[in-house]
Structure formats: structure tokens, C-alpha cells
Protein backbone atom coordinates (compact mmCIF):
# COMPACT_ATOMS: atom_id res chain seq x y z
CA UNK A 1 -2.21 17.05 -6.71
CA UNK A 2 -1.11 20.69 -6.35
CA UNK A 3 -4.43 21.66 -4.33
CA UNK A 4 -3.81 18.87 -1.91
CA UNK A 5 -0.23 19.37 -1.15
CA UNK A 6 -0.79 22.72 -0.72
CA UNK A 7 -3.77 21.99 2.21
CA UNK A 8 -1.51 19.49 3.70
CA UNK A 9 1.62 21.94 3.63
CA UNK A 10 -0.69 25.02 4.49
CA UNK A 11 3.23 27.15 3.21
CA UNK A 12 3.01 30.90 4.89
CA UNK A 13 5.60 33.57 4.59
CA UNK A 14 8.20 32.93 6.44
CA UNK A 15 8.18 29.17 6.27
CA UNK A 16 10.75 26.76 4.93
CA UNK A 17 9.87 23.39 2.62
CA UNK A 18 12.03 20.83 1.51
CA UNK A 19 11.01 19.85 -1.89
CA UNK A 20 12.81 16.23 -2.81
CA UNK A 21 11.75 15.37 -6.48
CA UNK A 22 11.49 19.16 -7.43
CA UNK A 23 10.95 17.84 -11.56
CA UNK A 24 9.42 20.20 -13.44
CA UNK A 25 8.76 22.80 -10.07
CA UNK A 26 4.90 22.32 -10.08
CA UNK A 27 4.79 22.10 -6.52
CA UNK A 28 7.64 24.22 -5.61
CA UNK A 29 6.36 27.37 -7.29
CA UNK A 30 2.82 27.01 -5.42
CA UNK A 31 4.84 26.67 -2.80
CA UNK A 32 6.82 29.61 -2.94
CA UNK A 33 3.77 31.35 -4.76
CA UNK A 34 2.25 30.55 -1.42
CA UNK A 35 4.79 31.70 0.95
CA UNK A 36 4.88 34.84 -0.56
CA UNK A 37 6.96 37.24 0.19
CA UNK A 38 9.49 35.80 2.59
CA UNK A 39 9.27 31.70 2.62
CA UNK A 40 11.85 29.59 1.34
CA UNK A 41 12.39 26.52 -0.72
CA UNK A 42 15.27 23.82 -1.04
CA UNK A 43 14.68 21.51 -3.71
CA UNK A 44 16.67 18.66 -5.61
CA UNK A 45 16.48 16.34 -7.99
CA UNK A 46 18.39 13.14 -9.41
CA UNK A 47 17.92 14.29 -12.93
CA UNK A 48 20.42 16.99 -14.26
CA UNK A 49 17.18 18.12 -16.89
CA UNK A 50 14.46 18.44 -14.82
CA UNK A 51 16.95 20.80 -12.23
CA UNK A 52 17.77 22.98 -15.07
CA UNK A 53 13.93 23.64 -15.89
CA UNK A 54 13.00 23.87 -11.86
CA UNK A 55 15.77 26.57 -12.06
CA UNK A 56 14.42 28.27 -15.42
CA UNK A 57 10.54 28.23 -13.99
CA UNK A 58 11.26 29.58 -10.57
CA UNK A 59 13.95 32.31 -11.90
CA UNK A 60 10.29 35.02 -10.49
CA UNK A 61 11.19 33.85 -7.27
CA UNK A 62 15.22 34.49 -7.54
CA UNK A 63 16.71 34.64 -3.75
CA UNK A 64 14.21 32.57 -2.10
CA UNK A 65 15.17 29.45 -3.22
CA UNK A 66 18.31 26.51 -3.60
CA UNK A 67 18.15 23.78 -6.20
CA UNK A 68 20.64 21.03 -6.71
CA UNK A 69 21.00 17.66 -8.62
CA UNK A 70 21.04 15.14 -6.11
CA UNK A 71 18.82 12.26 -4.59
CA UNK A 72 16.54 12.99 -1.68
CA UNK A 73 18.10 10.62 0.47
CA UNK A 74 20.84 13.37 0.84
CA UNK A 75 18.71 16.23 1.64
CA UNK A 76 19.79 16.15 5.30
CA UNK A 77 23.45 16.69 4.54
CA UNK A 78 22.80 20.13 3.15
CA UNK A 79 19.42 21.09 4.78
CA UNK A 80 18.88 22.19 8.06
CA UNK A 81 17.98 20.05 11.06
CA UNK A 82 14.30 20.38 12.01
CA UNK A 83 13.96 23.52 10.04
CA UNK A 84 11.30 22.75 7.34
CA UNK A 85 8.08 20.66 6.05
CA UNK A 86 8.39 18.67 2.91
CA UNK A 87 7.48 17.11 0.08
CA UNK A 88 8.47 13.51 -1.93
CA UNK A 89 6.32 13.48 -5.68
CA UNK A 90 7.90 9.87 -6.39
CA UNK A 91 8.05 8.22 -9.63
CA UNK A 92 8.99 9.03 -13.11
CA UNK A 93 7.89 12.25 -14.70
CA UNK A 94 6.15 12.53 -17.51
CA UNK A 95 8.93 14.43 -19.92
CA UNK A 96 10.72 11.64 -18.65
CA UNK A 97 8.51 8.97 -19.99
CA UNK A 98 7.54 11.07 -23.35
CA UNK A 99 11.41 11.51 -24.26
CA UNK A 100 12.41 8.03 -26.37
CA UNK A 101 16.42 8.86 -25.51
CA UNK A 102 15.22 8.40 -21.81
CA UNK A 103 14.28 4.89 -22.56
CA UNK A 104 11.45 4.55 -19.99
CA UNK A 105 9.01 3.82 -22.42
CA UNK A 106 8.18 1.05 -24.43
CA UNK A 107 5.58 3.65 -26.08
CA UNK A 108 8.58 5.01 -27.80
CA UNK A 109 11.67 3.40 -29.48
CA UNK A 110 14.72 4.45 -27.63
CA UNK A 111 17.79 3.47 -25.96
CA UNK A 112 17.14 1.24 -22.93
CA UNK A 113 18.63 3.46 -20.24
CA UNK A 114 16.29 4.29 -17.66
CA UNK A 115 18.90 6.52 -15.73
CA UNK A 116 17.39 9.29 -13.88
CA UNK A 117 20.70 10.18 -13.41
CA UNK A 118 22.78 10.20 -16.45
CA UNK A 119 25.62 10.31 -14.53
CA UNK A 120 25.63 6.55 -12.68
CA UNK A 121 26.88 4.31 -14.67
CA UNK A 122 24.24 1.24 -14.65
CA UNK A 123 21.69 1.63 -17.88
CA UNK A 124 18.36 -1.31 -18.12
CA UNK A 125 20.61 -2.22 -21.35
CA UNK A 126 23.40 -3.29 -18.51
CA UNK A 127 21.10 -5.04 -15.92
CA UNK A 128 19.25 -7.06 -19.05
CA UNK A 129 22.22 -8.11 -20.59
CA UNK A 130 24.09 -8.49 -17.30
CA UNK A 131 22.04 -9.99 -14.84
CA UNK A 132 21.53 -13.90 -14.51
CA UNK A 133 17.94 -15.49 -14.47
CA UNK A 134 17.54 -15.94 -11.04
CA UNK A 135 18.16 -12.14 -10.25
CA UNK A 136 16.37 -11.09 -13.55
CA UNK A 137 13.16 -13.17 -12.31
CA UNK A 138 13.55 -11.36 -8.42
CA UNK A 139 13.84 -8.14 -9.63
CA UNK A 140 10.66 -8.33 -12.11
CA UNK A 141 8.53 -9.97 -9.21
CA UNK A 142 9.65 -7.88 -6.36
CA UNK A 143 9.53 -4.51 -8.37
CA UNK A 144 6.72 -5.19 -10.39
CA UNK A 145 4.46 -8.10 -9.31
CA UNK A 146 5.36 -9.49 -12.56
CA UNK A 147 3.34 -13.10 -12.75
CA UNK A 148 5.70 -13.88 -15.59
CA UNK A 149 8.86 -13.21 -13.88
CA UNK A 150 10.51 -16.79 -14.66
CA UNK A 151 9.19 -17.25 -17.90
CA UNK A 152 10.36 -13.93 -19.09
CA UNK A 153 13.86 -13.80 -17.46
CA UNK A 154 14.42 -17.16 -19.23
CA UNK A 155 13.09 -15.86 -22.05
CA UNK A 156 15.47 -12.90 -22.01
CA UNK A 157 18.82 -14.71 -21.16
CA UNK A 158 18.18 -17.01 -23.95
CA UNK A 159 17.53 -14.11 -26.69
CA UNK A 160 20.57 -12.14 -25.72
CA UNK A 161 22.72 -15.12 -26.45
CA UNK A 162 21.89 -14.59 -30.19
CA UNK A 163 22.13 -10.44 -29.80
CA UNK A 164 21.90 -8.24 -26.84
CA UNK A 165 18.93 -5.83 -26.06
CA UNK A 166 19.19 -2.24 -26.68
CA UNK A 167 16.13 -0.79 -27.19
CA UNK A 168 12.89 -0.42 -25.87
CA UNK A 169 10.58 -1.85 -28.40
CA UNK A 170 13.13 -4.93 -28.76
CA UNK A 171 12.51 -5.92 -25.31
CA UNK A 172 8.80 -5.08 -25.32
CA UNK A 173 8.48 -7.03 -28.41
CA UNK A 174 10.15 -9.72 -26.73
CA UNK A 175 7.87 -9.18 -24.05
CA UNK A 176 4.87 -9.87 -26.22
CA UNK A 177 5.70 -12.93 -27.84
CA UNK A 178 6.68 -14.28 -23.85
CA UNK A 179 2.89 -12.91 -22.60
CA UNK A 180 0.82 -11.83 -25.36
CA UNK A 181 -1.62 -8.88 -24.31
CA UNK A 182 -4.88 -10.98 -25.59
CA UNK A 183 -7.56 -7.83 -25.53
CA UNK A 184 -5.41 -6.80 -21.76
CA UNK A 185 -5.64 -3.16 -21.16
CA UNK A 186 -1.89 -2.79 -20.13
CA UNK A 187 0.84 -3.75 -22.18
CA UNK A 188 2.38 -6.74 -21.28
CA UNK A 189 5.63 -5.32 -20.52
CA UNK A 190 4.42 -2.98 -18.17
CA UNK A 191 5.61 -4.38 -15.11
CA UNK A 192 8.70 -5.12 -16.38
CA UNK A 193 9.74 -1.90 -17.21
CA UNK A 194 8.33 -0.31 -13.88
CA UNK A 195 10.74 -3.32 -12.10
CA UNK A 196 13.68 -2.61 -14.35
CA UNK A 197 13.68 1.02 -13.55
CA UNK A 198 13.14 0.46 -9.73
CA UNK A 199 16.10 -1.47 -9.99
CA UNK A 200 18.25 0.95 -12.10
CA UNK A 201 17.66 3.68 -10.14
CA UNK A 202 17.50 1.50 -6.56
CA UNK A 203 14.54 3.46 -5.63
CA UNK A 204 12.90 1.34 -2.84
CA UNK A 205 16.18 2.03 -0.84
CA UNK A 206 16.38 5.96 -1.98
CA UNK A 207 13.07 5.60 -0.65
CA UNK A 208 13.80 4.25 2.65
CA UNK A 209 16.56 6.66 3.13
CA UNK A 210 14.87 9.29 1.86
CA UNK A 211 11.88 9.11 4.66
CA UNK A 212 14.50 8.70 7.14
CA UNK A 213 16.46 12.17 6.24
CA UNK A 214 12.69 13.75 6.06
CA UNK A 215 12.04 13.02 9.35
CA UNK A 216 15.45 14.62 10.34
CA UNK A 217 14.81 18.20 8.58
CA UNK A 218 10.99 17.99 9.36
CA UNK A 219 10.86 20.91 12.26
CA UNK A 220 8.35 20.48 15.21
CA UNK A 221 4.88 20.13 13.80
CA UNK A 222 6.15 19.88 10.83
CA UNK A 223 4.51 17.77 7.60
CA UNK A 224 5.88 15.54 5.04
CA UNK A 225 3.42 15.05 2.15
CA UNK A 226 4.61 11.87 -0.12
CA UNK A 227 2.99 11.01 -3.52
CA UNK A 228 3.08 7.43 -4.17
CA UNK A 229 2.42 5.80 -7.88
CA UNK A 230 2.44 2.25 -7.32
CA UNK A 231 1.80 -0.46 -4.12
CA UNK A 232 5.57 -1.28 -3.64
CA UNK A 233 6.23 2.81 -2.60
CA UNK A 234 3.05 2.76 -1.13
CA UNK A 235 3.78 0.06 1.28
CA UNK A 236 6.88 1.19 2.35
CA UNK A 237 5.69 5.19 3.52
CA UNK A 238 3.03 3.20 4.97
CA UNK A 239 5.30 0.73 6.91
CA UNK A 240 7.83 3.84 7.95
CA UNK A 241 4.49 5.71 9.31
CA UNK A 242 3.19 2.98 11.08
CA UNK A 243 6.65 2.36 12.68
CA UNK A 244 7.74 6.05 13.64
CA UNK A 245 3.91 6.61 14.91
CA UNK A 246 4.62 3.68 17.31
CA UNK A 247 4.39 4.50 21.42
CA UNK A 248 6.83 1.30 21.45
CA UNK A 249 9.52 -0.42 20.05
CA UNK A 250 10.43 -4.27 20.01
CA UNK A 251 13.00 -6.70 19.74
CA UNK A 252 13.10 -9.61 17.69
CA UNK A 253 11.56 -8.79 14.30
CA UNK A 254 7.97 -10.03 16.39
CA UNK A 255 5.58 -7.59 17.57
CA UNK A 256 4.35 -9.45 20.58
CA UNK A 257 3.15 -7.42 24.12
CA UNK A 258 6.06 -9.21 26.02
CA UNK A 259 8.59 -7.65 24.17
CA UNK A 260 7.41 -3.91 24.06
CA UNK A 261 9.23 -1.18 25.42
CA UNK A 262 7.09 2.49 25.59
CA UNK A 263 9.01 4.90 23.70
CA UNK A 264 7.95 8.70 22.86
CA UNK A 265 6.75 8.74 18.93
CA UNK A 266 8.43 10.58 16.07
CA UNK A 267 5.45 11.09 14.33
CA UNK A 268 1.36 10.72 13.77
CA UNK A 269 -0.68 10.63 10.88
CA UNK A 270 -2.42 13.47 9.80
CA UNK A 271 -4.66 11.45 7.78
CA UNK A 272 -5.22 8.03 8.05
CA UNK A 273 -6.60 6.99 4.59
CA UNK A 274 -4.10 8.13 1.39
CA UNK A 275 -5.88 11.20 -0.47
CA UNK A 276 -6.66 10.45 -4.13
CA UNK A 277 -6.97 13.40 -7.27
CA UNK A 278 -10.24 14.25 -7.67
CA UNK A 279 -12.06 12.97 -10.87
CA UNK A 280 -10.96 16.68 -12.47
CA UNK A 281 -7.56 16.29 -12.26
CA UNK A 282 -7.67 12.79 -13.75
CA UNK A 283 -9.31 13.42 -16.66
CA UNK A 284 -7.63 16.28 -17.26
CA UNK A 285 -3.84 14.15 -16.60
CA UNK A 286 -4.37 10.73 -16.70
CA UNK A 287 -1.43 9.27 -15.43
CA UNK A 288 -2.71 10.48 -11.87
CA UNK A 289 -4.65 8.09 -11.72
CA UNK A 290 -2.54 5.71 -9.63
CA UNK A 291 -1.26 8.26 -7.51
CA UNK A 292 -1.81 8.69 -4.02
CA UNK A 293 -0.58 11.51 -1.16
CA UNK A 294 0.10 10.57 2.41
CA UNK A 295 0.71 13.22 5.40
CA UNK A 296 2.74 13.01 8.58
CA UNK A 297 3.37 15.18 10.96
CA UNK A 298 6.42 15.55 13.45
CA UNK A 299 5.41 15.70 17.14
């Protein structure tokens, strides 16, 4: 969704953007391309690779740009305050979920890792093996609307008695016996994987943090565009929009009249509706499909 970041950005020379999931620099090199000759770009990401090839593909822009391996939840420890507009492209990438040692993919046989930082030290082979049924069932429900939770975190606990998981297609095959697909477009185990890998990587919190650092660099009229690839990320830029767009706040966990008090907003919506790719773009990368871009702008 290049061409829509880029309207929702509108990057001039001179500006500043924040990229937080930098990946493979798509979007950071239109956006320097675009703030050509003077604007600048600080980008990070939690996965050493993709840094090294953000690095590599915007060497053409050398001394207008800062990238660094981190998690966008940090950016305002090393950005400036209200300086910049930005940008979050969640989710995995896709040379993340085309490398088998990544072990994102059941499409692949690989290690069951799921790090997108190789340096933390909890794998999916550790939460699978680790985890108890109760927590195994949560996590596949809450991260991936799993309607099998139960049955498959029973199912799991019991096979790892007789030999622990370590690969994808062992727990996918597991997976299938548990559900079987029965003429289902999706895999069966594709819920589970997107839950394990939420969980791995605690990326509804990173999330949550992240939005909240946004806001901090975001300079006056600013704009954060966020890419979203499933309802659980979807639902939580949409809660933190609705809440910082509030004229009020409230007590109580209960949004009742009595218990309002007027406050001056953070932020509005540029858009109220999430944009979608255009039927181009989809055909022409299919995993777009799901994805979905949301503006706000500071006041």
C-alpha cells in the first residue's frame, strides 16, 4: 500500500517520518524518494535481517537516514518529541514467512521458532512444549479466534508426552488430524500459528505501546498511518483512536454522561473507514488482501 501511505504521509523535503517496521524499506525509500533532497527518516525493526537489507536498499539515500534493530514501542527513547509523522506496516513479512529456518510457516518444514527477534530467548518450540492447556487454549482463542482452542491444546499436551514438537509440519500435521481441513480454503492450522506467533513475539502489547510512543514523536498535525493484517490489531488502533479522539475522559471502566470530564483531544481521524489495496495490488501480491491502513492525525 505504497500509493496510500504515501497520500496519507504527503513526505516533502524537509520533513521527518518515523518508520516502525522498516522490513524490507518499501515504504521508507518512497519516503525518502519523496522527501527528496533534504527529508529524513528513522526507522527500526525487531528483526536483525530485515535491518541489514533496509540498510543495503537505502545505502542511495546515505546521510538522510538512521536504522536500528529494535521494537517500535521504543521509538520514543531515541526519536525526537513531536518532531515527525509515521508509519506502523504490522505483521510478518513475507521473507519472513517464505524462509523455513524462520519457522512461521507451516507451508515449509522448519524449526518452530517464530522469533522476530533472534535474540529473545522464547521460540513457539518453548511455548508448545512449555505451556499448560489452559494457557495453550487462551492463547489460540485470544490470538487467533481459534474455535478449536480446547480440543487442540489437549491435543497438543498429550502428543508431547510421547515426543516434543519441533517443527512446523509436525505441529500442523497434528493440527490436521485434531480439525481436518474437509474441502476448507485455509489450512487448519492457520490460526494457530498466527496465535502462537502473537504470543512469541507479545505483539498486541508492542502494539499498545507502540501507538502510545507514536503519539509522543507525532509533531503538530502530524499523521500516523498503521497497516493492520488481522481483526485482533485492527481492533486495538481502532480502540486507541477512538479513545485519544475523545473530548472526554471517564472513570470507572463505564462510559456513562455522569461520569465525563471534557478534556482537549490528542488526536482525530483523518479517515473514518480503514483504506483497503486496490484490486491491482492484490492480484499482483496476494497476501494484501487482509490488510488494511488507518490515519490519525495529531491536533
Amino acid at each position: 500500500m505504497v500509493a496510500e501511505v504515501l497520500d496519507a504521509l504527503k513526505p516533502g523535503s524537509g520533513g521527518r517520518y518515523a518508520d516502525g517496521t522498516v522490513g524490507g524499506a518499501g515504504h521508507a525509500a518512497s519516503i525518502l524518494n519523496a522527501s527528496s533532497p533534504t527529508g529524513w527518516l528513522s526507522g527500526c525493526d525487531r528483526d536483525g535481517a530485515a535491518v541489514e537489507v533496509a540498510r543495503a536498499r537505502l545505502a542511495s539515500f546515505a546521510g538522510r537516514f538512521e536504522i536500528r534493530q529494535g521494537n517500535f514501542a521504543e521509538l520514543a527513547e531515541w526519536v525526537p518529541v513531536s518532531s515527525c509523522d509515521g508509519l506502523l506496516d504490522l505483521g510478518v513479512s513475507s521473507p519472513q514467512l517464505d524462509s523455513p529456518r524462520r519457522g512461521f510457516s507451516f507451508q515449509h518444514d522448519g524449526p518452530l521458532d517464530m522469533r522476530m527477534d533472534a535474540r529473545q530467548p522464547l521460540t513457539a518450540a518453548d511455548l508448545v512444549n512449555g505451556a499448560g492447556a489452559d494457557e495453550l487454549a487462551r492463547i489460540f482463542w485470544e490470538f487467533g479466534g481459534e474455535p478449536n482452542a480446547r480440543r487442540l491444546a489437549n491435543a497438543i499436551v498429550a502428543e508431547r508426552r510421547r515426543q516434543k514438537f519441533e517443527t512446523t509440519r509436525q505441529l500442523a500435521g497434528l493440527v490436521e488430524q485434531v480439525a481436518p481441513r474437509r474441502g476448507k480454503k485455509t489450512h487448519p492450522a492457520t490460526r494457530m500459528f498466527q496465535a502462537l506467533r502473537i504470543a512469541v513475539n507479545d505483539e498486541i502489547s508492542s502494539l499498545k505501546m507502540g501507538l502510545a510512543a507514536a503519539v509522543k514523536i507525532l509533531k503538530p498535525g502530524g499523521r500516523l498511518a498503521v497497516i493492520t493484517f488481522h481483526s485482533l490489531e485492527d481492533r486495538v488502533v481502532k480502540d486507541f483512536g477512538r479513545d485519544r479522539a475523545r473530548d472526554y475522559t471517564f472513570s470507572g471502566g463505564v462510559d456513562v454522561p455522569e461520569l465525563r470530564v471534557p478534556r482537549v483531544p490528542e488526536l482525530q481521524w483523518v479517515v473514518r473507514k480503514a483504506i483497503k489495496p486496490g484490486e491491482v495490488e492484490v492480484k499482483e501480491n496476494p497476501r494484501s488482501r487482509s490488510a488494511q491502513l488507518r490515519v490519525l492525525e495529531k491536533i
